[in-house]
Protein backbone atom coordinates (compact mmCIF):
# COMPACT_ATOMS: atom_id res chain seq x y z
CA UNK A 1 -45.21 -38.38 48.31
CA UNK A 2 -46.66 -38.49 51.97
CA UNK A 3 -44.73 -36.94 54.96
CA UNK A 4 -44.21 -39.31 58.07
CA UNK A 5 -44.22 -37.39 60.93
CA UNK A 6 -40.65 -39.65 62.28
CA UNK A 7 -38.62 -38.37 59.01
CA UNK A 8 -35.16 -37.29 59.29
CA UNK A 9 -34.35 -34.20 57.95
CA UNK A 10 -32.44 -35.39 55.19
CA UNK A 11 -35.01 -37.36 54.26
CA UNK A 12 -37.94 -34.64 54.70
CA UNK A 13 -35.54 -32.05 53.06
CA UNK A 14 -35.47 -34.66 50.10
CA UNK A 15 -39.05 -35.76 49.69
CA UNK A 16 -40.17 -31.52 49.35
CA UNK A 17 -37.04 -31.31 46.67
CA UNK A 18 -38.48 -34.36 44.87
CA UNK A 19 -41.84 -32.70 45.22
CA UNK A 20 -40.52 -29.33 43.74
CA UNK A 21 -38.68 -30.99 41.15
CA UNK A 22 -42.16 -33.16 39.84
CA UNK A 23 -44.28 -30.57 40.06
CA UNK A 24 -46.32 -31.91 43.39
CA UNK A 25 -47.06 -29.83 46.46
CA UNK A 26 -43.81 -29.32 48.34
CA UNK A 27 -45.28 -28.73 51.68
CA UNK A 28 -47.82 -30.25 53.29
CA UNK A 29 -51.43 -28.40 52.75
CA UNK A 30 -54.83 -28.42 53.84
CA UNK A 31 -57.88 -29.91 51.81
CA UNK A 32 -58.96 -26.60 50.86
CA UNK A 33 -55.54 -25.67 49.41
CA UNK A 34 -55.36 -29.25 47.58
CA UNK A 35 -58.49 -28.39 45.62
CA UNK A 36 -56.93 -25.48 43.85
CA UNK A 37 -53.88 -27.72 43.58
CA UNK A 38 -56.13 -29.92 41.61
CA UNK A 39 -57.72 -27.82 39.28
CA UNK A 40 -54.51 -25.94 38.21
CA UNK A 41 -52.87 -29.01 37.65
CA UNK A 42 -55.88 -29.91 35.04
CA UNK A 43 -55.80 -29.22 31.20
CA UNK A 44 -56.74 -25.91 30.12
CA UNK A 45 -59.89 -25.73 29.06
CA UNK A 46 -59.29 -24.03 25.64
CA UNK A 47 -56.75 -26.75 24.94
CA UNK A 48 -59.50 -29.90 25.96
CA UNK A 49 -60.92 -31.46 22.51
CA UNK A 50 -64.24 -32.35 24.02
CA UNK A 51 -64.75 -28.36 24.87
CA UNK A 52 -63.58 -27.38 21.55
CA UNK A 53 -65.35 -29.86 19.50
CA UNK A 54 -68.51 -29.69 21.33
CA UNK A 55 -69.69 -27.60 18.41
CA UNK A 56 -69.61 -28.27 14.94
CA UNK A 57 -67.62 -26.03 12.71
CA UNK A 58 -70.72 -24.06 11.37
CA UNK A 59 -68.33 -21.45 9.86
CA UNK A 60 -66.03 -23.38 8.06
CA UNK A 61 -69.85 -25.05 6.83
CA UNK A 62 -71.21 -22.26 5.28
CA UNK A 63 -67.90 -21.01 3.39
CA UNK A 64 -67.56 -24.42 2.27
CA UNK A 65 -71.68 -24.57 1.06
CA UNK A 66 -71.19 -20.66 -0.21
CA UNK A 67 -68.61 -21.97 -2.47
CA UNK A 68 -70.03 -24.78 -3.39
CA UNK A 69 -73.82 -22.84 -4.84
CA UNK A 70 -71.16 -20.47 -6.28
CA UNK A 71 -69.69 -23.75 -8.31
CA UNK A 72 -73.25 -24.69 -9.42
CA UNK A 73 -73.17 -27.92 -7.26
CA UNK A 74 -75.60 -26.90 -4.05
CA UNK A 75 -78.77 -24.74 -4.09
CA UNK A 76 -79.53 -22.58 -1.04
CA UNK A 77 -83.09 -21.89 -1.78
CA UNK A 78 -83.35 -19.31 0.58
CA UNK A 79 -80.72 -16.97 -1.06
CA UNK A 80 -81.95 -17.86 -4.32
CA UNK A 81 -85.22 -16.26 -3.58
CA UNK A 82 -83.62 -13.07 -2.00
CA UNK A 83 -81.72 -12.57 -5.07
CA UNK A 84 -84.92 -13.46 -6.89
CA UNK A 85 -86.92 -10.98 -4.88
CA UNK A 86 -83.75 -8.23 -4.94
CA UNK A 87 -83.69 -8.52 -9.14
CA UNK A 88 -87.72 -8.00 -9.51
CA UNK A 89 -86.94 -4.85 -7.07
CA UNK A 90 -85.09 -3.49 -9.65
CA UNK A 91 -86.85 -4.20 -12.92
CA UNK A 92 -89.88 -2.45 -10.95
CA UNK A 93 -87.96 0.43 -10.14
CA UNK A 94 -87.97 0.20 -6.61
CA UNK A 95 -84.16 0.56 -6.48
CA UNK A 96 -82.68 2.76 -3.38
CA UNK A 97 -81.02 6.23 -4.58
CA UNK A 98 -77.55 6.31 -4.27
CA UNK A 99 -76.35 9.31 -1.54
CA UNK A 100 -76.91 12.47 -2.36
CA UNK A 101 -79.87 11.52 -5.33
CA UNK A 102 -82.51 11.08 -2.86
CA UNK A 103 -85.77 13.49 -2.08
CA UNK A 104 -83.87 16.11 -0.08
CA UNK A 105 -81.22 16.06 -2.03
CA UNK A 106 -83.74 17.02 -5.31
CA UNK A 107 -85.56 19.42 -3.23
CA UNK A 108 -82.59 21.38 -2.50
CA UNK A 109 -82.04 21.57 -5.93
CA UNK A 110 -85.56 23.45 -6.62
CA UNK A 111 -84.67 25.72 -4.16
């Protein structure tokens, strides 16, 4: 609502309550003040779908592909050959002592 400078007062004191009441500026401001006006009055920017969605859900992506090589129905190649690589560790012996088992810990015992 504008403000014409040959109001009455009834009628300024009634265009700022209408203002109040619809959320607009109540009393006349300045550019400067109308820009912060402007971007409070915008949608938070956590609640704006095209700043939320401008990712894709990679979490919920590799739960859902994690369960699915568990179920037999996706291979993840990659893992596969770290568990590959992790099982031939231990069949050559190369496993790491569990605490309190390791070299200081036997060398203590000689002493």
């Amino acid at each position: 609502m504008q403000f014409v400078p040959g109001m009455s007062n009834y009628a300024f004191r009634m265009t700022r309550l209408s203002n109040r009441i619809f959320g607009e500026v109540a009393r006349p401001t300045n550019a400067k003040s109308m820009k912060v006006v402007r971007l409070m009055k915008r949608r938070p920017v956590d609640l704006d779908p095209y700043i939320v969605n401008f990712y894709p859900p990679h979490e919920e992506y590799s739960k859902l592909m994690s369960v699915l090589r568990e179920h037999g129905l996706y291979r993840d190649e990659h893992l596969d050959f770290k568990e590959e690589m992790v099982r031939m560790r231990i069949l050559r012996g190369k496993v790491k002592p569990k605490p309190g088992q390791g070299k200081r810990a036997k060398a203590k015992e000689l002493v």
